[in-house]
Protein backbone atom coordinates (compact mmCIF):
# COMPACT_ATOMS: atom_id res chain seq x y z
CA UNK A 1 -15.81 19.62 5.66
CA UNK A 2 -17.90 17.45 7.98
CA UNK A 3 -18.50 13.58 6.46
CA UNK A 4 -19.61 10.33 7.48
CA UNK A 5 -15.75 9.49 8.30
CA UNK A 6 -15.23 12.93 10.06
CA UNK A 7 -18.39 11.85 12.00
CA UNK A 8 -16.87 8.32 13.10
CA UNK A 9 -14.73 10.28 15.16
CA UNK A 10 -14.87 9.77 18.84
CA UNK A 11 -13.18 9.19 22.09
CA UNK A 12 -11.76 5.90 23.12
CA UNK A 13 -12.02 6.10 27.67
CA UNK A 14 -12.59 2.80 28.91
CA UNK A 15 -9.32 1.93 31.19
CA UNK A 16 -9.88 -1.64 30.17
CA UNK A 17 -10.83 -0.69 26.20
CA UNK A 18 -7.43 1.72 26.70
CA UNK A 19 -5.41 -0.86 27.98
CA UNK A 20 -6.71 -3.82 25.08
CA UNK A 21 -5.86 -0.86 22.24
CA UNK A 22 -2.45 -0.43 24.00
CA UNK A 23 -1.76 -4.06 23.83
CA UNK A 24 -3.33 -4.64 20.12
CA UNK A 25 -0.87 -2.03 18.56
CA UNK A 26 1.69 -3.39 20.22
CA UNK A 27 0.79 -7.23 18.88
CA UNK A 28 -0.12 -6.71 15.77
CA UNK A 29 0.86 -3.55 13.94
CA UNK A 30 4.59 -4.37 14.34
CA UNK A 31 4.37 -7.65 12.83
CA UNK A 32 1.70 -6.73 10.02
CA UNK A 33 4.18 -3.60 9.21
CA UNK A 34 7.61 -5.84 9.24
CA UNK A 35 5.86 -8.77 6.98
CA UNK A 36 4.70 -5.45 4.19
CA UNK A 37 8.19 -3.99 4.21
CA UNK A 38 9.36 -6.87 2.92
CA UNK A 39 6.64 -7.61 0.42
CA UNK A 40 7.12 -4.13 -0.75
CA UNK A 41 10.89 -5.29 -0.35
CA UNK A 42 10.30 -8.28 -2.75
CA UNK A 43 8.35 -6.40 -5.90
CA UNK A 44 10.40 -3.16 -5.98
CA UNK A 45 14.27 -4.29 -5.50
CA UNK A 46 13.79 -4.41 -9.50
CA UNK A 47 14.83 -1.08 -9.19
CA UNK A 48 17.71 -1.44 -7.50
CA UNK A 49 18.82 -4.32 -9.66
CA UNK A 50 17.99 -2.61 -12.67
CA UNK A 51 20.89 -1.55 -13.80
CA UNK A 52 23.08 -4.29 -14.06
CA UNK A 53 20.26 -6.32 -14.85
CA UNK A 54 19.42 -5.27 -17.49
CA UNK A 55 22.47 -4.55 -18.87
CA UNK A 56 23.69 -8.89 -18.09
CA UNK A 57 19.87 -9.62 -19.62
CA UNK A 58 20.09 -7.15 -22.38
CA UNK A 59 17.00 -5.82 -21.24
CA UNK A 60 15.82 -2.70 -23.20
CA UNK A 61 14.09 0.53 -20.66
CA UNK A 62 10.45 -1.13 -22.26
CA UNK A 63 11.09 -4.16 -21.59
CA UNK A 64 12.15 -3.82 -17.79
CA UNK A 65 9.07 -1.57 -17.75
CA UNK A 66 6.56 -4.07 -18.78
CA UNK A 67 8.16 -6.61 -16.59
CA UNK A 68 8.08 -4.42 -13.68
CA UNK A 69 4.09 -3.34 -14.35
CA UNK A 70 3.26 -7.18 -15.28
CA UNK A 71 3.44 -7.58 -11.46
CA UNK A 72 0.94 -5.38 -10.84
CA UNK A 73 -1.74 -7.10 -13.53
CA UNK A 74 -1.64 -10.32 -11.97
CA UNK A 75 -1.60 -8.92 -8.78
CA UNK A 76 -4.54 -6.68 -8.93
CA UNK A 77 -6.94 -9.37 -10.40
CA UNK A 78 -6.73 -11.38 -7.31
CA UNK A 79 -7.43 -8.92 -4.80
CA UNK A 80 -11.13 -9.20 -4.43
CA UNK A 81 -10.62 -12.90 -4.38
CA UNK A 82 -8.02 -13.32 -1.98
CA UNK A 83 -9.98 -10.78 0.37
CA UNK A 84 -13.01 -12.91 0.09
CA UNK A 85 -10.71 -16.30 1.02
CA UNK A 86 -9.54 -14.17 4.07
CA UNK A 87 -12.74 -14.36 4.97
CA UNK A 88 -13.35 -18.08 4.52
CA UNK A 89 -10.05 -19.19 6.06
CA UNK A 90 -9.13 -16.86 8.38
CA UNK A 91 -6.55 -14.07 8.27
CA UNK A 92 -3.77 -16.37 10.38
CA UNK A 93 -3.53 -19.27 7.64
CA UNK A 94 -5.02 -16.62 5.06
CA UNK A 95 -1.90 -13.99 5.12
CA UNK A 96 0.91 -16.53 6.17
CA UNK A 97 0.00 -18.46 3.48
CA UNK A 98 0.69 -15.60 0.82
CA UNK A 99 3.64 -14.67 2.54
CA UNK A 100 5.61 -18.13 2.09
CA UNK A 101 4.53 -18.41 -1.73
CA UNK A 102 5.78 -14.71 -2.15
CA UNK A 103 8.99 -15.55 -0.37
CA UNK A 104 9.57 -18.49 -2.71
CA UNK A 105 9.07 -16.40 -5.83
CA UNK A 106 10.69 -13.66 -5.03
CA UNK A 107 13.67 -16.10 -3.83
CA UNK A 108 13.18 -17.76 -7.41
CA UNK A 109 13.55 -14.18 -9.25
CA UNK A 110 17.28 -15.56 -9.21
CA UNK A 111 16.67 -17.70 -11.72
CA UNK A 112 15.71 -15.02 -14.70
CA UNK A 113 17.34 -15.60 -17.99
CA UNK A 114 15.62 -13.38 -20.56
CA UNK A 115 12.00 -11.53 -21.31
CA UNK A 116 9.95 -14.64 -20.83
CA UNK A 117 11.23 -15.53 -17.60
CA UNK A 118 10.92 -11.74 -16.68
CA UNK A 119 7.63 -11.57 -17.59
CA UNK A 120 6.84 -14.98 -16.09
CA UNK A 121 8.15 -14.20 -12.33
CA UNK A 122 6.47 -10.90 -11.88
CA UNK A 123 3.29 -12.26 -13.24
CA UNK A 124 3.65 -15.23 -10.60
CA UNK A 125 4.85 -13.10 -8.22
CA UNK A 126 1.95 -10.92 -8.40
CA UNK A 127 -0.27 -13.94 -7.97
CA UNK A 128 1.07 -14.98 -4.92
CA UNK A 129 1.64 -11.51 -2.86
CA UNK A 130 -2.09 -10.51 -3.81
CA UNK A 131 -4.27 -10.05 -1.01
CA UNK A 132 -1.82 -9.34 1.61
CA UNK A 133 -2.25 -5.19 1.87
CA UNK A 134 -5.71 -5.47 1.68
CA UNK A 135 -6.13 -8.36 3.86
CA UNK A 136 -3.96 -6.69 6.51
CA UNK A 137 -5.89 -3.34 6.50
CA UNK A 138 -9.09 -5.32 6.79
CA UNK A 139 -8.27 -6.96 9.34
CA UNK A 140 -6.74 -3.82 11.49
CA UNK A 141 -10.48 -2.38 11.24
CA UNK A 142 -11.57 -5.39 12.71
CA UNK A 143 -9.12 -4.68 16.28
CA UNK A 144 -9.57 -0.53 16.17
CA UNK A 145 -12.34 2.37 16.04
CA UNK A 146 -12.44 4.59 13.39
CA UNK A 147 -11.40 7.34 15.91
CA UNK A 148 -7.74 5.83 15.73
CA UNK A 149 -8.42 4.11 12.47
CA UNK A 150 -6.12 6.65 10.44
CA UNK A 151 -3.25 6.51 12.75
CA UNK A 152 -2.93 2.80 13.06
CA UNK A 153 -2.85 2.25 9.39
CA UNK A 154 -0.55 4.79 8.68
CA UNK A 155 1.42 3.31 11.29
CA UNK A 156 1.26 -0.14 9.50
CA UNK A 157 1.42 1.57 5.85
CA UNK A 158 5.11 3.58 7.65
CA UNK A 159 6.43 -0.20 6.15
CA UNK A 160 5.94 1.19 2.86
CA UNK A 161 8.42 4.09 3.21
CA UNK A 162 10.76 2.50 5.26
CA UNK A 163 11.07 -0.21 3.21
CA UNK A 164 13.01 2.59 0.48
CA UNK A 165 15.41 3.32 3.67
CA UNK A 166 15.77 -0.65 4.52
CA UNK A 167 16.52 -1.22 0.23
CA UNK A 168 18.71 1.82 -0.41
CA UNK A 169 21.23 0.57 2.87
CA UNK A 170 21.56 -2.59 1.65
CA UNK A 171 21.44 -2.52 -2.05
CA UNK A 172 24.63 -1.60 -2.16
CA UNK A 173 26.29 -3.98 -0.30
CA UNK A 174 24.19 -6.98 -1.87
CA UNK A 175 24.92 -6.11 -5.33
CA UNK A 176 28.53 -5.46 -4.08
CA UNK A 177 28.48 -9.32 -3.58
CA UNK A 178 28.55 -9.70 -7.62
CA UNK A 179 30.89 -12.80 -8.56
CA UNK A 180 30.42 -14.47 -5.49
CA UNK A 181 29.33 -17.66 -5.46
CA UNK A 182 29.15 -17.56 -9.37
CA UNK A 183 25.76 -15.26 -8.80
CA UNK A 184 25.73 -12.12 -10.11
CA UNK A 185 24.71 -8.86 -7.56
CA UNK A 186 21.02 -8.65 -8.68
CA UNK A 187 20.63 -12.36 -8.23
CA UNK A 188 22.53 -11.67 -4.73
CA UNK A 189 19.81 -8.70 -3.93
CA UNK A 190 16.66 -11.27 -4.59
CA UNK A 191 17.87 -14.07 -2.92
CA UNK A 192 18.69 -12.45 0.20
CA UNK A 193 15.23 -10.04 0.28
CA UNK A 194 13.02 -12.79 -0.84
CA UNK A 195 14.01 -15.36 2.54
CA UNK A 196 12.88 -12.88 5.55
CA UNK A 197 9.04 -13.57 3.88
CA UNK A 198 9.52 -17.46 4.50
CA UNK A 199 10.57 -17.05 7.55
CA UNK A 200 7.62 -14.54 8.42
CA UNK A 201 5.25 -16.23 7.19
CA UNK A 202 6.04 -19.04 10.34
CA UNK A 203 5.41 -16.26 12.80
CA UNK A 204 2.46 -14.97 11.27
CA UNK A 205 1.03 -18.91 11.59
CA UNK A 206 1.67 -19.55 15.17
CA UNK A 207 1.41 -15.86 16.79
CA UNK A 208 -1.67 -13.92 14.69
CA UNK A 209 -4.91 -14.07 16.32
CA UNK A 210 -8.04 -14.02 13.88
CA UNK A 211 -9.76 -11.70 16.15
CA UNK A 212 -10.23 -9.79 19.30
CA UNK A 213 -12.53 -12.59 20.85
CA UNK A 214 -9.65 -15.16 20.40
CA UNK A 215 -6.53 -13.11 21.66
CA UNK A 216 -5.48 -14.94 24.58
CA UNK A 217 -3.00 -12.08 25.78
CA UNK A 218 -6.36 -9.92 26.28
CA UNK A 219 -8.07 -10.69 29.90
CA UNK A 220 -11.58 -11.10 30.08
CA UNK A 221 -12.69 -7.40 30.58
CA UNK A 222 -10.26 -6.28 28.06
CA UNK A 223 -11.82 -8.73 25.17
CA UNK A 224 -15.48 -7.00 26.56
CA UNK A 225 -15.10 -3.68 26.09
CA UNK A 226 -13.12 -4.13 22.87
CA UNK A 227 -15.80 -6.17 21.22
CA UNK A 228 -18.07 -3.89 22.45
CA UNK A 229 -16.53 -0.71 21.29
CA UNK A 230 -16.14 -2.25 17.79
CA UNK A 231 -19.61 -3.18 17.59
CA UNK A 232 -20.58 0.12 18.22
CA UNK A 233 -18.92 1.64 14.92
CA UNK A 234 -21.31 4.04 13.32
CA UNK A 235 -21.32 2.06 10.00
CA UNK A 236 -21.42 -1.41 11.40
CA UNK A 237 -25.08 -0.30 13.70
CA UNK A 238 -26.17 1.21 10.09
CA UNK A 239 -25.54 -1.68 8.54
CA UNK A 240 -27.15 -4.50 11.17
CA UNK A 241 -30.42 -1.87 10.52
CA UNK A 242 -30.75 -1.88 7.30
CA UNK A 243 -30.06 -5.96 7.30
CA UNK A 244 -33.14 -6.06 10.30
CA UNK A 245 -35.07 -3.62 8.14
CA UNK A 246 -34.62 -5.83 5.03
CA UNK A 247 -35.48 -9.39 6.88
CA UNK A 248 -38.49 -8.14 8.19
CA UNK A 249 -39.93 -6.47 4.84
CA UNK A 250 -39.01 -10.07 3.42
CA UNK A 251 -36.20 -8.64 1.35
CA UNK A 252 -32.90 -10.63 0.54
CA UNK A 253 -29.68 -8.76 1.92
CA UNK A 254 -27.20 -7.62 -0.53
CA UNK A 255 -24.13 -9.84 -0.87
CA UNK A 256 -21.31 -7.62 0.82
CA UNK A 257 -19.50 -8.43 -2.96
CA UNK A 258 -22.69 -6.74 -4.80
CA UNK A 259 -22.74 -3.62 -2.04
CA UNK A 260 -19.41 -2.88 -2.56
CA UNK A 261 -19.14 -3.76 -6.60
CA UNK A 262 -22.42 -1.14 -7.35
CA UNK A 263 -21.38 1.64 -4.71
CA UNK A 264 -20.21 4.53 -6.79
CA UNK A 265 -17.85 5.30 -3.62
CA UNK A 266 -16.23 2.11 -3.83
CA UNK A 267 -15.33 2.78 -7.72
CA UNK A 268 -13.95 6.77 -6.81
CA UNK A 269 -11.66 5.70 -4.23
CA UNK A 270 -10.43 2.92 -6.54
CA UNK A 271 -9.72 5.30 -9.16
CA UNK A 272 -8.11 7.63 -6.89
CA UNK A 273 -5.81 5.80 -6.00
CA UNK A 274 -4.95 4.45 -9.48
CA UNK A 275 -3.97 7.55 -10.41
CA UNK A 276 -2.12 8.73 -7.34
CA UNK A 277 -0.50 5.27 -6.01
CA UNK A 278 0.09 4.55 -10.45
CA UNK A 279 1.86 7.80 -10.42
CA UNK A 280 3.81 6.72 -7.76
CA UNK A 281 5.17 3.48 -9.22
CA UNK A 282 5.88 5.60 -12.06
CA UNK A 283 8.64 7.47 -10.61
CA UNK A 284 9.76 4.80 -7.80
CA UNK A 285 10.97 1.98 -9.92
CA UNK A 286 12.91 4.69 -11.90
CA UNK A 287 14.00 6.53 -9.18
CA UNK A 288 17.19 4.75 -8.72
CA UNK A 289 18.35 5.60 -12.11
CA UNK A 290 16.93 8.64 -12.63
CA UNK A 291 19.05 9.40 -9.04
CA UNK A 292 22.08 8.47 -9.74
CA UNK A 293 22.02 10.90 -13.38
CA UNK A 294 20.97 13.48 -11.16
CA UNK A 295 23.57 12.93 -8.56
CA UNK A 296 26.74 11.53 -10.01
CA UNK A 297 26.54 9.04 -7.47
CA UNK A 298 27.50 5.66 -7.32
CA UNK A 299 25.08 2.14 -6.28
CA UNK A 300 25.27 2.63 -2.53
CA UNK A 301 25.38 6.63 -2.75
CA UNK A 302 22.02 6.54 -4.54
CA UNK A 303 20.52 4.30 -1.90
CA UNK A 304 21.15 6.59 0.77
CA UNK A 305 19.13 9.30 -1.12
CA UNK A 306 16.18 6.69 -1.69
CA UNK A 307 16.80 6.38 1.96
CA UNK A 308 16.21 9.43 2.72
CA UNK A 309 13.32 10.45 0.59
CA UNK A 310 11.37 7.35 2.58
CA UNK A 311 12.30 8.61 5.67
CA UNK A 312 10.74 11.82 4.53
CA UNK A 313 7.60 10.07 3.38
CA UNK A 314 7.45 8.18 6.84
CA UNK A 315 7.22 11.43 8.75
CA UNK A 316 4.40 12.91 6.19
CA UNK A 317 2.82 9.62 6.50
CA UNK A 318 2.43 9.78 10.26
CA UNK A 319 2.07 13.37 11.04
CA UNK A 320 -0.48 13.46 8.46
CA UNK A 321 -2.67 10.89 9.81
CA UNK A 322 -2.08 11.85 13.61
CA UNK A 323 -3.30 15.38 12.90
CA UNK A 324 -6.40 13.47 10.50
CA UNK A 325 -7.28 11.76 13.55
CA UNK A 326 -7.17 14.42 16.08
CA UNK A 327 -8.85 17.21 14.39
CA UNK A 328 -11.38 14.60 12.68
CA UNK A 329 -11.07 16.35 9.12
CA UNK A 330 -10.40 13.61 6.34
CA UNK A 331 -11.11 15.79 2.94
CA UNK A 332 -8.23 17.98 2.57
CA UNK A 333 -6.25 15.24 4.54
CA UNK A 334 -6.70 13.28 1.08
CA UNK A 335 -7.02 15.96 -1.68
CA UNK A 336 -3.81 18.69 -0.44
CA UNK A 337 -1.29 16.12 -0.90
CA UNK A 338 -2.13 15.26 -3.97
CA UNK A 339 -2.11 18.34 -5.26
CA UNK A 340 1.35 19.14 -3.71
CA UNK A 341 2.62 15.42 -5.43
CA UNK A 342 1.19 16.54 -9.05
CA UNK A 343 3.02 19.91 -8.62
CA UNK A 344 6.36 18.40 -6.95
CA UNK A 345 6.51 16.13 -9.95
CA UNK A 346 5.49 19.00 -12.82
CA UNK A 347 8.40 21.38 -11.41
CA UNK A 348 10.84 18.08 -11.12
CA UNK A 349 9.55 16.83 -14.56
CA UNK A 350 10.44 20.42 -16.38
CA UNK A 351 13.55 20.69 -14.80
CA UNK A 352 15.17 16.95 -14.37
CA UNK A 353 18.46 18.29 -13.09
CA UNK A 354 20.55 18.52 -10.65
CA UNK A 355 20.06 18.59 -6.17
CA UNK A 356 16.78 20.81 -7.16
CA UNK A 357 14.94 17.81 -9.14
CA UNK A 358 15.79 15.87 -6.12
CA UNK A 359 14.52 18.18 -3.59
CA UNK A 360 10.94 17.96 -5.68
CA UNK A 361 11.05 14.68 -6.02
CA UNK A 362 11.15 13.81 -2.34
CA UNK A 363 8.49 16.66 -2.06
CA UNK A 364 6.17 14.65 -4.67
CA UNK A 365 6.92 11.38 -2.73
CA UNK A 366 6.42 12.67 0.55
CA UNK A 367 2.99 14.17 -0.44
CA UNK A 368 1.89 10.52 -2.13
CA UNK A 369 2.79 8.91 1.44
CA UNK A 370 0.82 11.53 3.41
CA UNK A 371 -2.46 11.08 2.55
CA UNK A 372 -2.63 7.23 2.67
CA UNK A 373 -3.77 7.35 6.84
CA UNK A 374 -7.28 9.11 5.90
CA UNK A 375 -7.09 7.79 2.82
CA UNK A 376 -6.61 3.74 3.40
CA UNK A 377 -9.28 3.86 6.11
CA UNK A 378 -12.47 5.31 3.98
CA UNK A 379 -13.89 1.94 2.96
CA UNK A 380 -13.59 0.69 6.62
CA UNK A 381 -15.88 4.07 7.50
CA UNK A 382 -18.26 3.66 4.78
CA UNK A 383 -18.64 -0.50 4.82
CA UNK A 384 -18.60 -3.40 6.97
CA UNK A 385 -18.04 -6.66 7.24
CA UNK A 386 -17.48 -8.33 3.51
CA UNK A 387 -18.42 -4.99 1.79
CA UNK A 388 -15.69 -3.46 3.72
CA UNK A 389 -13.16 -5.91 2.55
CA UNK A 390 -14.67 -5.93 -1.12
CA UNK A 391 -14.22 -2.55 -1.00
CA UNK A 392 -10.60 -2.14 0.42
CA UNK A 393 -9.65 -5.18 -2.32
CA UNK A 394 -11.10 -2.77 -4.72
CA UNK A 395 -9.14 0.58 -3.83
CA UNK A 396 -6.13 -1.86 -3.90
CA UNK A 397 -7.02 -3.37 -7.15
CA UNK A 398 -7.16 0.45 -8.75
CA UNK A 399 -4.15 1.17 -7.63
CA UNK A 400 -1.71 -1.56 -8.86
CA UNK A 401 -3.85 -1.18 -12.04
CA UNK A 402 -1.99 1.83 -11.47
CA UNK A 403 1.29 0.14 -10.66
CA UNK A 404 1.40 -1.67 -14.14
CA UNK A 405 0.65 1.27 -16.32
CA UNK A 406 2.90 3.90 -14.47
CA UNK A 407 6.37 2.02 -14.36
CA UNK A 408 5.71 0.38 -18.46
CA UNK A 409 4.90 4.51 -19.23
CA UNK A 410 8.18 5.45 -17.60
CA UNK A 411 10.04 3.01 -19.28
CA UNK A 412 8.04 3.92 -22.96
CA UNK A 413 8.57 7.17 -22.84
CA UNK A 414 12.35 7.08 -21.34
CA UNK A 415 13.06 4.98 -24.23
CA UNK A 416 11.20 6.89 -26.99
CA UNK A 417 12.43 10.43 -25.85
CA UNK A 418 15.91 9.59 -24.20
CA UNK A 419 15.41 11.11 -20.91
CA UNK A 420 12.72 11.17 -17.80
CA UNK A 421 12.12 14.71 -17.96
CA UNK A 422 8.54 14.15 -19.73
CA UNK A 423 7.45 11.23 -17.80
CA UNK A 424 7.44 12.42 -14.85
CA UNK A 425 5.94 16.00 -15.80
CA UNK A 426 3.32 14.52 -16.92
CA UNK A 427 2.46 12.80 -13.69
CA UNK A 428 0.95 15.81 -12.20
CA UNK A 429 -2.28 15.36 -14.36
CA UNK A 430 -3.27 12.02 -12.88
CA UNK A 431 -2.74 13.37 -9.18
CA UNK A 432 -4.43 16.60 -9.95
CA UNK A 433 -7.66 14.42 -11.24
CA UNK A 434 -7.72 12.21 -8.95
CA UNK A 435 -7.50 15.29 -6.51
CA UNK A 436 -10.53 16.61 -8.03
CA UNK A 437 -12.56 13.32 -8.20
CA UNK A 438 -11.83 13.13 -4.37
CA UNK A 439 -13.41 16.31 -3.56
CA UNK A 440 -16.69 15.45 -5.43
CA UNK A 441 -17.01 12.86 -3.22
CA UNK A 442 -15.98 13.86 -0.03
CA UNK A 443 -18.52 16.66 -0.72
CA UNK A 444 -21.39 14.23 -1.29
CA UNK A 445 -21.03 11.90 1.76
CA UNK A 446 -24.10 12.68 4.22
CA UNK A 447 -22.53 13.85 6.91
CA UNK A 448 -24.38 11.62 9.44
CA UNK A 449 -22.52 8.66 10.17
CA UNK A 450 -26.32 7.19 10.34
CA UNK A 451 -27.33 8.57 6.94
């Protein structure tokens, strides 16, 4: 179905606009995706450390639950905020700045004695880590068209994924290192993930250019025709309209804050992903355990089948997105994959046993990852400027709203039932509604980029 986002669609052929593209994704996207894997790194190797964890800590399955959701509370309440500071500061100081606090709290997850200081360091650690995924993807749409816009971000969202693969290889070998040192293996596994984000965060400082205008490895013509081609982005020439329209009626703008905080879109895509990305909390900081009763397997067996299902969600991810971008169809793009996730997880969640509940598993997870291309760059196609990052704080925001319910109902329900079997069966109604509420709206864009 045509849209305003299918309509953004074009063709990039400027040699010199070709070329600056070229050496943009090459720049940025490598170190943008590298600094997320390990933020995504940093608030999930819970799961890995679970185990012994909470078996040192005397942890019960609701209390690691709430611990691991309380993350997600503190971190969605500053996403609108820290997007707006982007703003203000700049994404170079902006995003290395979260990235060294992060790195220090997730370095500082070592010191965890009981609930309290559970609950403490994931609330903190939420604090500080808010703002970077939506900062990042913000910024992105400020360096590409929306004719590629799908492809790069699933390119810099691949981090997300991969970072399962990078955390199932090493897991075992870090929490092999219990004893040493007098640490045990889970304090092992968040000291050594939690130091790459310090170091990061360094790069990001000295190498990150705020924008296209001041990248000194673009030339001259190259800088030109990129700012030129981004200031001809179907939304961005609506938008300067309606602000000339406004000014010379005598009429006060709307804040980019209030555009994006009263648009109904804004509010639907928030909620969509709440109850796809929620779901898929849910299952992931379970999935280690819920693996290795499946499999038999020991620590470092299990990570190589989380490796595994993130490789499989990296290939949906990108092949997803690629095809978004060529054919210029976003709908289905967005609304097939989650229905494929809510059934993956029904057939898994009535019949938890076994290589079969694996193989839907990895189905469900693959079909969560391959939507998030089309998906992640909707508010960039239907906002600019600060509306655009309001409203990519927001779709953020709804889903680790997501990522603190889903992991405390695992945990509830695991503990009140004895098994996962009804958790994660039930998962399929949140993707199949959000499926639905996705199609309303795709269905009501105009499908005039100008409209």
């Amino acid at each position: 179905m045509a849209s305003t986002v299918e309509a953004a669609v074009g063709q990039v052929s400027s040699p010199e606009l070709s070329s600056a593209l070229g050496k943009a994704r090459w720049r940025l996207i490598p170190l943008l995706s590298i600094c997320y894997l390990v933020a995504y790194i940093d608030r999930a190797n819970v799961s890995f450390a679970a185990e012994t964890m909470n078996r040192d800590l005397h942890f019960s399955p609701t209390v690691y639950g709430l611990g691991a959701g309380l993350f997600f509370l503190s971190y969605a309440l500053c996403e609108i905020p820290s997007n707006r500071m982007l703003l203000r500061f700049g994404p170079r100081r902006w995003l290395s700045r979260i990235m060294i606090t992060w790195g220090l709290l997730a370095v500082a997850m070592v010191f965890i004695r009981g609930p309290k200081s559970w609950y403490g360091m994931r609330l903190l650690l939420g604090f500080a880590e808010a703002g970077y995924f939506p900062g990042a993807i913000f910024f992105l749409s400020q360096w590409f068209p929306a004719a590629q816009r799908a492809r790069v971000i699933s390119l810099f969202y691949i981090a997300f994924p991969l970072s399962s693969v990078v955390m199932g290889a090493a897991a075992g070998s870090l929490l092999g290192l219990n004893g040493k040192m007098g640490l045990a293996g889970w304090q092992w596994l968040f000291l050594i993930e939690g130091l790459p984000a310090v170091l990061l965060s360094v790069v990001v400082f000295t190498q990150l250019p705020d924008d296209p205008a001041g990248a000194q490895w673009l030339s001259e013509p190259e800088r030109e025709a990129l700012v030129a081609e981004l200031a001809n982005d179907p939304v961005r020439r609506r938008d300067a309209l309606a602000h000339v329209s406004e000014s010379r009626h005598g009429a006060p703008s709307a804040s980019g804050l209030r555009t994006a905080l009263t648009s109904g879109r804004s509010w639907a895509i928030a909620l969509y992903f709440f109850c796809t990305l929620g779901s898929n909390y849910a299952l992931s900081f379970s999935l280690p355990l819920i693996l290795k009763d499946l499999t038999g397997g020991n620590a470092a067996e299990v990570g190589y089948v989380v490796a595994g299902v993130g490789l499989l969600g990296a290939v949906a991810m990108l092949w997803t997105a690629a095809h978004s971008d060529r054919t210029g169809e976003r709908t289905w793009h967005i609304v097939a994959p989650a229905l494929v996730m809510g059934a993956a997880l029904l057939v898994a969640g009535l019949h938890l046993r076994g290589w079969g509940a694996v193989v839907a598993l990895a189905v469900g997870t693959a079909g969560f990852f391959a939507m998030q291309g089309p998906l992640l760059g909707l508010p960039t196609m239907l906002f600019s400027g600060e509306a655009a990052a309001v409203s990519i704080a927001m779709l953020t925001m709804g889903g680790v709203f997501g990522g603190f319910v889903g992991p405390y109902w695992t945990g509830w329900i695991r503990e009140v039932t004895g098994g996962y079997g009804l958790a994660i069966g039930a998962l399929c109604a949140p993707c199949w509604l959000g499926a639905a509420m996705m199609l309303s709206l795709m269905k009501r864009i105009p499908k005039s980029a100008s409209a």
